[in-house]
C-alpha atoms as a PDB file:
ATOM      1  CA  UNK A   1     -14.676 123.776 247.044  1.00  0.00           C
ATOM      2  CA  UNK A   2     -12.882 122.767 250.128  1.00  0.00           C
ATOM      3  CA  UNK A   3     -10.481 125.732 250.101  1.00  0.00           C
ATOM      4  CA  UNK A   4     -13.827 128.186 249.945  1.00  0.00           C
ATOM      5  CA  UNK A   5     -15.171 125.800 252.768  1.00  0.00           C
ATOM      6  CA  UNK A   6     -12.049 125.971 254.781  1.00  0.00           C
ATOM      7  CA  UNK A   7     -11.661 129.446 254.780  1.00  0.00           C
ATOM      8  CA  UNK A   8     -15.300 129.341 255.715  1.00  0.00           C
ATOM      9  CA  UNK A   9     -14.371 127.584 258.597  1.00  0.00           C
ATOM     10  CA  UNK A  10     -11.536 129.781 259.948  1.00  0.00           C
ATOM     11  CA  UNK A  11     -13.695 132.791 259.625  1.00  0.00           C
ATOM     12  CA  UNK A  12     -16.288 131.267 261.590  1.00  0.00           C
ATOM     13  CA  UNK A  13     -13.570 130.519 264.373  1.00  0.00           C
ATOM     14  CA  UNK A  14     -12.335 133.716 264.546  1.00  0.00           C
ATOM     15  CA  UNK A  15     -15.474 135.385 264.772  1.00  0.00           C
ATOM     16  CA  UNK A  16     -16.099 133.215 267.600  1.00  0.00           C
ATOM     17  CA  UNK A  17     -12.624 134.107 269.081  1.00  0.00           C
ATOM     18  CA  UNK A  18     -13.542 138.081 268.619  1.00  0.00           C
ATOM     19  CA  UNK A  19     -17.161 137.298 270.596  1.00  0.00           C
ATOM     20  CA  UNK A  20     -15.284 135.902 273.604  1.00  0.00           C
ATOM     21  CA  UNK A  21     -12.945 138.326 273.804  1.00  0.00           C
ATOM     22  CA  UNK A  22     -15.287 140.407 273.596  1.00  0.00           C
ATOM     23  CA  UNK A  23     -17.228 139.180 276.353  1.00  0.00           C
ATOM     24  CA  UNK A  24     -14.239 138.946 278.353  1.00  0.00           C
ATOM     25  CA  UNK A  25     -13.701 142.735 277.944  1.00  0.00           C
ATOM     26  CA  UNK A  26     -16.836 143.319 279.158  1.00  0.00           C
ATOM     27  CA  UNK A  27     -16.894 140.712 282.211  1.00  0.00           C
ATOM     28  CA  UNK A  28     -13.749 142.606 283.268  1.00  0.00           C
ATOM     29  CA  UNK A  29     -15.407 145.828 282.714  1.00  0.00           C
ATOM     30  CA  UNK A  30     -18.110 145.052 284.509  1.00  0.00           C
ATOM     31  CA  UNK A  31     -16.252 143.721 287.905  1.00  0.00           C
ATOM     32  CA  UNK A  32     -15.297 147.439 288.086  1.00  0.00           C
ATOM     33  CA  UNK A  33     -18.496 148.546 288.026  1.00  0.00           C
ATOM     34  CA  UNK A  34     -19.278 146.443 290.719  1.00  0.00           C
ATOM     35  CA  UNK A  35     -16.973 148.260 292.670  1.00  0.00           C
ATOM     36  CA  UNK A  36     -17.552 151.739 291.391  1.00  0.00           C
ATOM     37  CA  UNK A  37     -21.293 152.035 290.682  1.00  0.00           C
ATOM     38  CA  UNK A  38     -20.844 155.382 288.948  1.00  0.00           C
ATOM     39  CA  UNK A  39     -18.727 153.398 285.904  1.00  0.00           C
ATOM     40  CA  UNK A  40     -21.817 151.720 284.868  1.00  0.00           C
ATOM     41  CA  UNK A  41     -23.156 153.421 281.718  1.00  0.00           C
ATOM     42  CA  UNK A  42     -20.038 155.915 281.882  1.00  0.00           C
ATOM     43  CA  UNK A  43     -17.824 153.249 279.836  1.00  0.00           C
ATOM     44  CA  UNK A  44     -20.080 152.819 277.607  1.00  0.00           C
ATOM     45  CA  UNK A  45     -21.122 156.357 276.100  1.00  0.00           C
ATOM     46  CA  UNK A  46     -17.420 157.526 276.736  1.00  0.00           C
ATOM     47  CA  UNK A  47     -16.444 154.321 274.504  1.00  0.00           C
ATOM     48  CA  UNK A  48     -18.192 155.494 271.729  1.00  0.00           C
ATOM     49  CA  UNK A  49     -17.271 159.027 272.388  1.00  0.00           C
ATOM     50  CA  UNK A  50     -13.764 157.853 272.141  1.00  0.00           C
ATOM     51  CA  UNK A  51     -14.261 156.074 268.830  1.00  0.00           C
ATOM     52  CA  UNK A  52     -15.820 159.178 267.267  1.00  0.00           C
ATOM     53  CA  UNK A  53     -13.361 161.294 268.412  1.00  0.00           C
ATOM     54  CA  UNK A  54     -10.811 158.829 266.955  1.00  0.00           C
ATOM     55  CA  UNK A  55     -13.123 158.892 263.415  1.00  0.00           C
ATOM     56  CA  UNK A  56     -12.843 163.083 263.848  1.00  0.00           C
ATOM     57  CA  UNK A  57      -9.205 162.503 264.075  1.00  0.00           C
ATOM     58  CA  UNK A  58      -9.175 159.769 260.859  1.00  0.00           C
ATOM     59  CA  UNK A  59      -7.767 157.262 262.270  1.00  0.00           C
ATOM     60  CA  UNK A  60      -8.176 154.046 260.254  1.00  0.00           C
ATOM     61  CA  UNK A  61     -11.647 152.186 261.106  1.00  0.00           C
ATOM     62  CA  UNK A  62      -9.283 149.319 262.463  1.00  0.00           C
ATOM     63  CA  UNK A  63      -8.262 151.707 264.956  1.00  0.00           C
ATOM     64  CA  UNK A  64     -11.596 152.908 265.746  1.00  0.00           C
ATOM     65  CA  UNK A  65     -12.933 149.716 266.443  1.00  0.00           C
ATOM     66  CA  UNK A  66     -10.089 148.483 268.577  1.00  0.00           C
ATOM     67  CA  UNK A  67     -10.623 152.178 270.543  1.00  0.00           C
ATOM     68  CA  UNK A  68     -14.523 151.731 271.253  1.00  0.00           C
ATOM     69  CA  UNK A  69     -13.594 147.935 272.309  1.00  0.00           C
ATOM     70  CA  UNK A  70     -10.590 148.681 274.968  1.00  0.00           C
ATOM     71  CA  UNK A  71     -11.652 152.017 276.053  1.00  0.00           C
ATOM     72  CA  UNK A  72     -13.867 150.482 278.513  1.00  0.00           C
ATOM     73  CA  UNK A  73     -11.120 149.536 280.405  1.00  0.00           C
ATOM     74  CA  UNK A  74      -9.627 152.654 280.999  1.00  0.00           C
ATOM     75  CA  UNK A  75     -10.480 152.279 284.958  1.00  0.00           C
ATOM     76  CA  UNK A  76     -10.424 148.817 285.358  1.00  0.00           C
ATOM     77  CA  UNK A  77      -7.458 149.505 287.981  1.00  0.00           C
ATOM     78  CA  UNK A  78      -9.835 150.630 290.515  1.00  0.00           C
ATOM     79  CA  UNK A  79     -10.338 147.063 291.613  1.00  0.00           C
ATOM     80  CA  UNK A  80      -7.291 147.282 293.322  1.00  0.00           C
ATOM     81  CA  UNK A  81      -8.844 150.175 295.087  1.00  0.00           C
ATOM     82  CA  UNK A  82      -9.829 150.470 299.122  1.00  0.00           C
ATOM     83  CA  UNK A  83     -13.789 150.991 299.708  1.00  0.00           C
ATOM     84  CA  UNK A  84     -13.392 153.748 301.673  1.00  0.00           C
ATOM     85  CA  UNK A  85     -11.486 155.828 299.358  1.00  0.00           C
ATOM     86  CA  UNK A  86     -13.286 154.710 295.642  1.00  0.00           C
ATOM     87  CA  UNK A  87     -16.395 155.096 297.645  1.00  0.00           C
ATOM     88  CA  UNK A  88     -16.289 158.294 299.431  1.00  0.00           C
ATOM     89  CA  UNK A  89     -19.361 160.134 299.355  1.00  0.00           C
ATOM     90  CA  UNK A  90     -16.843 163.541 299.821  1.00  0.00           C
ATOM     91  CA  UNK A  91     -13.563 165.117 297.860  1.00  0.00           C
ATOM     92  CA  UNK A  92     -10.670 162.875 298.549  1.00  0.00           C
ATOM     93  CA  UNK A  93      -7.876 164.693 301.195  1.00  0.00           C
ATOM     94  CA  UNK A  94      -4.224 164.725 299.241  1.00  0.00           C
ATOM     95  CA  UNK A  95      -2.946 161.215 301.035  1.00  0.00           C
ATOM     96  CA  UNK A  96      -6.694 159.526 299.352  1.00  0.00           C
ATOM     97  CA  UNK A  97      -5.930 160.662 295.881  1.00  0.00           C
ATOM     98  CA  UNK A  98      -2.311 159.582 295.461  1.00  0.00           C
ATOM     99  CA  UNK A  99      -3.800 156.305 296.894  1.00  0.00           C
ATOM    100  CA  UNK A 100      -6.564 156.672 293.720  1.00  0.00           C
ATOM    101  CA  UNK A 101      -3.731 157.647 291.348  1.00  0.00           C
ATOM    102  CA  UNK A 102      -2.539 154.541 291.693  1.00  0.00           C
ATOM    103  CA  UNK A 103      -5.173 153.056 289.471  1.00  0.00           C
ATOM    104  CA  UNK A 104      -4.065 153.987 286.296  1.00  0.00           C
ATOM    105  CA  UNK A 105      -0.727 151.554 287.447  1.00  0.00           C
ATOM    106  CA  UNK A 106      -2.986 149.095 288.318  1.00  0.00           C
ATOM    107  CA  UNK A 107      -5.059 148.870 285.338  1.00  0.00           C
ATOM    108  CA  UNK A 108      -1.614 148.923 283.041  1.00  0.00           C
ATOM    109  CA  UNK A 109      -0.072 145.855 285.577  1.00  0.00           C
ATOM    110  CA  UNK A 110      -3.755 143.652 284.898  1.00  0.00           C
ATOM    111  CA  UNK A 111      -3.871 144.134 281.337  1.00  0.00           C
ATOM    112  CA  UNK A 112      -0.258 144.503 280.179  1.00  0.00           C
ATOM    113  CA  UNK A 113       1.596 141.361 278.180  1.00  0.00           C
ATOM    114  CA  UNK A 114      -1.555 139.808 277.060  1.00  0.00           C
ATOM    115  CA  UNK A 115      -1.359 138.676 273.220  1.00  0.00           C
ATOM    116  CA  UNK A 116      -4.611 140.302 272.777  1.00  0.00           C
ATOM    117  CA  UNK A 117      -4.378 143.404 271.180  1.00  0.00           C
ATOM    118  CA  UNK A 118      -7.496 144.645 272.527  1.00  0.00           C
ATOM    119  CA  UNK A 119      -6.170 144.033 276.141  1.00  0.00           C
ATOM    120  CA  UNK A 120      -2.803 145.593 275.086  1.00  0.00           C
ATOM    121  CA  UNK A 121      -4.792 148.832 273.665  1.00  0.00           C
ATOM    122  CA  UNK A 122      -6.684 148.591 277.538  1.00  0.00           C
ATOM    123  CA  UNK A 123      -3.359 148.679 278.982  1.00  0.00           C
ATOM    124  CA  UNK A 124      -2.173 151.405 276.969  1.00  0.00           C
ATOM    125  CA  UNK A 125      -5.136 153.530 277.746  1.00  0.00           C
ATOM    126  CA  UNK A 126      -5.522 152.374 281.404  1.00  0.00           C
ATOM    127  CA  UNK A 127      -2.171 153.641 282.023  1.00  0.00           C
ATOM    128  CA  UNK A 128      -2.146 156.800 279.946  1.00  0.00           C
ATOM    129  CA  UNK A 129      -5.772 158.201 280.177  1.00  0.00           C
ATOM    130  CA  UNK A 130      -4.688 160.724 283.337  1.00  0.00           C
ATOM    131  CA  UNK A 131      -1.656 161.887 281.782  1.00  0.00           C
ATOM    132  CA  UNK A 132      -2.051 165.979 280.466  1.00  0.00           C
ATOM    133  CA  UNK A 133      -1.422 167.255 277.212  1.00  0.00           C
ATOM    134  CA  UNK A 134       1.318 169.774 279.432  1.00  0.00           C
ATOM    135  CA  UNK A 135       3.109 166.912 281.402  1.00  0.00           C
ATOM    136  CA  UNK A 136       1.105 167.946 284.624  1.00  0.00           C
ATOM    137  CA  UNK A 137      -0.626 164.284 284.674  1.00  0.00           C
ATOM    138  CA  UNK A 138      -0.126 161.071 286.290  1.00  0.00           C
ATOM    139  CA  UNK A 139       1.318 158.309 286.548  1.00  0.00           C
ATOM    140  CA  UNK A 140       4.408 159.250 284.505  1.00  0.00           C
ATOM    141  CA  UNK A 141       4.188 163.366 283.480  1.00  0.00           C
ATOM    142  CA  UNK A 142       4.299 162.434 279.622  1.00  0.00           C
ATOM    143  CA  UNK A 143       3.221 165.464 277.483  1.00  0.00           C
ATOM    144  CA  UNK A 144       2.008 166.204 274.029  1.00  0.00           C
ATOM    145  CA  UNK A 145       2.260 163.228 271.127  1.00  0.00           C
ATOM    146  CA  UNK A 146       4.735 160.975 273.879  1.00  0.00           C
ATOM    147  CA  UNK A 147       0.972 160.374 275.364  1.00  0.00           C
ATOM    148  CA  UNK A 148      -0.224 157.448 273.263  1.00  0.00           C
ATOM    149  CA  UNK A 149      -3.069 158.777 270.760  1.00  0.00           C
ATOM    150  CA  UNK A 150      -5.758 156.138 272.408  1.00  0.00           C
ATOM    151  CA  UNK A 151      -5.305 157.482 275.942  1.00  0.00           C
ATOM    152  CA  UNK A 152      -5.249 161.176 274.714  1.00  0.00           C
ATOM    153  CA  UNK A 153      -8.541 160.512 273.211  1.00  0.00           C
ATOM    154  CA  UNK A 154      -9.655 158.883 276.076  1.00  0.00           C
ATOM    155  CA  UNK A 155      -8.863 161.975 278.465  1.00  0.00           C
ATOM    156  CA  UNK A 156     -11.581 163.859 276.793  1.00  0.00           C
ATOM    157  CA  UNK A 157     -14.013 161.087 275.877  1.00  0.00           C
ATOM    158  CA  UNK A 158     -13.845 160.532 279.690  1.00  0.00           C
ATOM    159  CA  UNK A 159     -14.024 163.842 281.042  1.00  0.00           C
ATOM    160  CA  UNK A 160     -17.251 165.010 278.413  1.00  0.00           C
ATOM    161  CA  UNK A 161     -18.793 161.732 279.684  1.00  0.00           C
ATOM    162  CA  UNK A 162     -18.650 162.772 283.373  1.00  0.00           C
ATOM    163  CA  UNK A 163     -19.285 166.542 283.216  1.00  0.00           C
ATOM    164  CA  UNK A 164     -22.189 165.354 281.134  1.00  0.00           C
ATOM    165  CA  UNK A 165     -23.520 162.835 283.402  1.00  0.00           C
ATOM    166  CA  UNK A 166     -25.335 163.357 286.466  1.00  0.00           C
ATOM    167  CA  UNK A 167     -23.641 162.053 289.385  1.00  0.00           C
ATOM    168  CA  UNK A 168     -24.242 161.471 293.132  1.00  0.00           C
ATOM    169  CA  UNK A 169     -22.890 164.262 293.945  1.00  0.00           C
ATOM    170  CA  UNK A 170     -23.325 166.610 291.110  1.00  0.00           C
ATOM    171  CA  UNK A 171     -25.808 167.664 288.676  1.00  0.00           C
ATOM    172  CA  UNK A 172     -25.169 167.157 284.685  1.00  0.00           C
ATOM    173  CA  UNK A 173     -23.277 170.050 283.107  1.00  0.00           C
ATOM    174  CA  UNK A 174     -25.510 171.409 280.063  1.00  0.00           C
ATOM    175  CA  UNK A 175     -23.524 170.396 277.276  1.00  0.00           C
ATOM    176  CA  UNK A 176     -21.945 174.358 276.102  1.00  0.00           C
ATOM    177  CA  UNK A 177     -20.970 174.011 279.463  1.00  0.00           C
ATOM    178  CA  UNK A 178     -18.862 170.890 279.530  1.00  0.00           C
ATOM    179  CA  UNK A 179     -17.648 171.877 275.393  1.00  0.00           C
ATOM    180  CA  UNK A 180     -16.475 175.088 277.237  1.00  0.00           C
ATOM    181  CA  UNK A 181     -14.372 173.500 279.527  1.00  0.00           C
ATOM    182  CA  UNK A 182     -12.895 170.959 277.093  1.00  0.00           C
ATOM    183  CA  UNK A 183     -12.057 174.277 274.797  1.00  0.00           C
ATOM    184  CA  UNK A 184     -10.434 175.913 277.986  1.00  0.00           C
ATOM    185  CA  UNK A 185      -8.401 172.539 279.206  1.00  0.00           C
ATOM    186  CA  UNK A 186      -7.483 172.223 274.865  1.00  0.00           C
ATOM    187  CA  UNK A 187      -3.580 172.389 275.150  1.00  0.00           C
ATOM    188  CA  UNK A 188      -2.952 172.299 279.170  1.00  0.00           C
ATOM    189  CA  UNK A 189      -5.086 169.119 279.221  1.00  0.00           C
ATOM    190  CA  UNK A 190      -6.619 168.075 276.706  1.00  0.00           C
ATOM    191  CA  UNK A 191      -4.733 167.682 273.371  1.00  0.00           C
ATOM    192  CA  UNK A 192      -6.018 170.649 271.619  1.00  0.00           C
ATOM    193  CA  UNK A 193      -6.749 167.837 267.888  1.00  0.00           C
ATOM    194  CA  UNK A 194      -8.783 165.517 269.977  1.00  0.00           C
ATOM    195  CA  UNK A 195     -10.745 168.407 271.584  1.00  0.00           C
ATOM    196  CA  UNK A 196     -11.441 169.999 268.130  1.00  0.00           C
ATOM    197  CA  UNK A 197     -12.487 166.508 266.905  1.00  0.00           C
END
């Protein structure tokens, strides 16, 4: 009876260890909404995009979970982003968007080395999520499968979410509309399995 009681125990503590982390995940999440009010429900629905495009793919449900969990952090590396250029009401000039570029270094350099493999999967993703299926992205050119599988899922997770959504400046794509341009990006952007999924 103590063995069953025990091992009550230790699941009890690690469920509690999952619920902070949790919350920790979402604390972070949230100081970047704080400075990016647009990110606010965004990480959300494109969290659970990403996990379903992840299930499309069958990936294991481990992997699923651990996807709709660190995917939220995708753009946590805008903290480390000036006012006046995460901000702007306009389109950023050339010099403004290699300066916003930058995030997806940031985000990698916050969440990397952590033992948490939640925070390592936000790394991962942070870092990867603007690279293109052709080698065109940032911050390091990668192309096809040498982009990690989260952040490939995450590219079109992301980019669904914000056609999707209505934005200051813009109005919500109808959704043909924004599956259209995920069909047409399939292969120069967008890995061509995640967009079918």
């Amino acid at each position: 009876d103590r063995a069953v009681w025990l091992a009550d125990e230790v699941r009890k503590a690690t469920t509690e260890i999952v619920a902070r982390e949790r919350e920790t995940v979402f604390r972070l999440c949230k100081a970047a909404e704080y400075r990016d009010p647009e990110t606010g429900a965004h990480i959300l629905r494109m969290a659970h995009y990403s996990q379903l495009i992840a299930r499309g793919l069958g990936l294991p449900v481990k992997d699923q979970e651990l996807l709709l969990e660190a995917a939220p952090m995708h753009d946590i590396g805008k903290v480390g982003i000036a006012d006046k250029i995460l901000l702007k009401p306009g389109r950023l000039d050339a010099e403004e968007f290699e300066i916003m570029k930058q995030h997806a270094m940031y985000g990698y350099d916050l969440l990397q080395g952590s033992s948490s493999r939640v925070l390592q999967a936000g790394a991962e993703i942070a870092r990867g999520h603007h690279e293109k299926f052709d080698g065109s992205g940032y911050p390091s050119g990668l192309s096809g499968d040498d982009i990690p599988v989260f952040s490939r899922i995450v590219a079109v997770a992301d980019v669904f979410d914000a056609l999707t959504s209505e934005r200051p400046y813009k109005k919500a794509w109808p959704l043909q509309d924004a599956v259209d341009f995920l069909r047409e990006g399939s292969g120069k952007h967008f890995d061509p399995a995640c967009v079918l999924a």
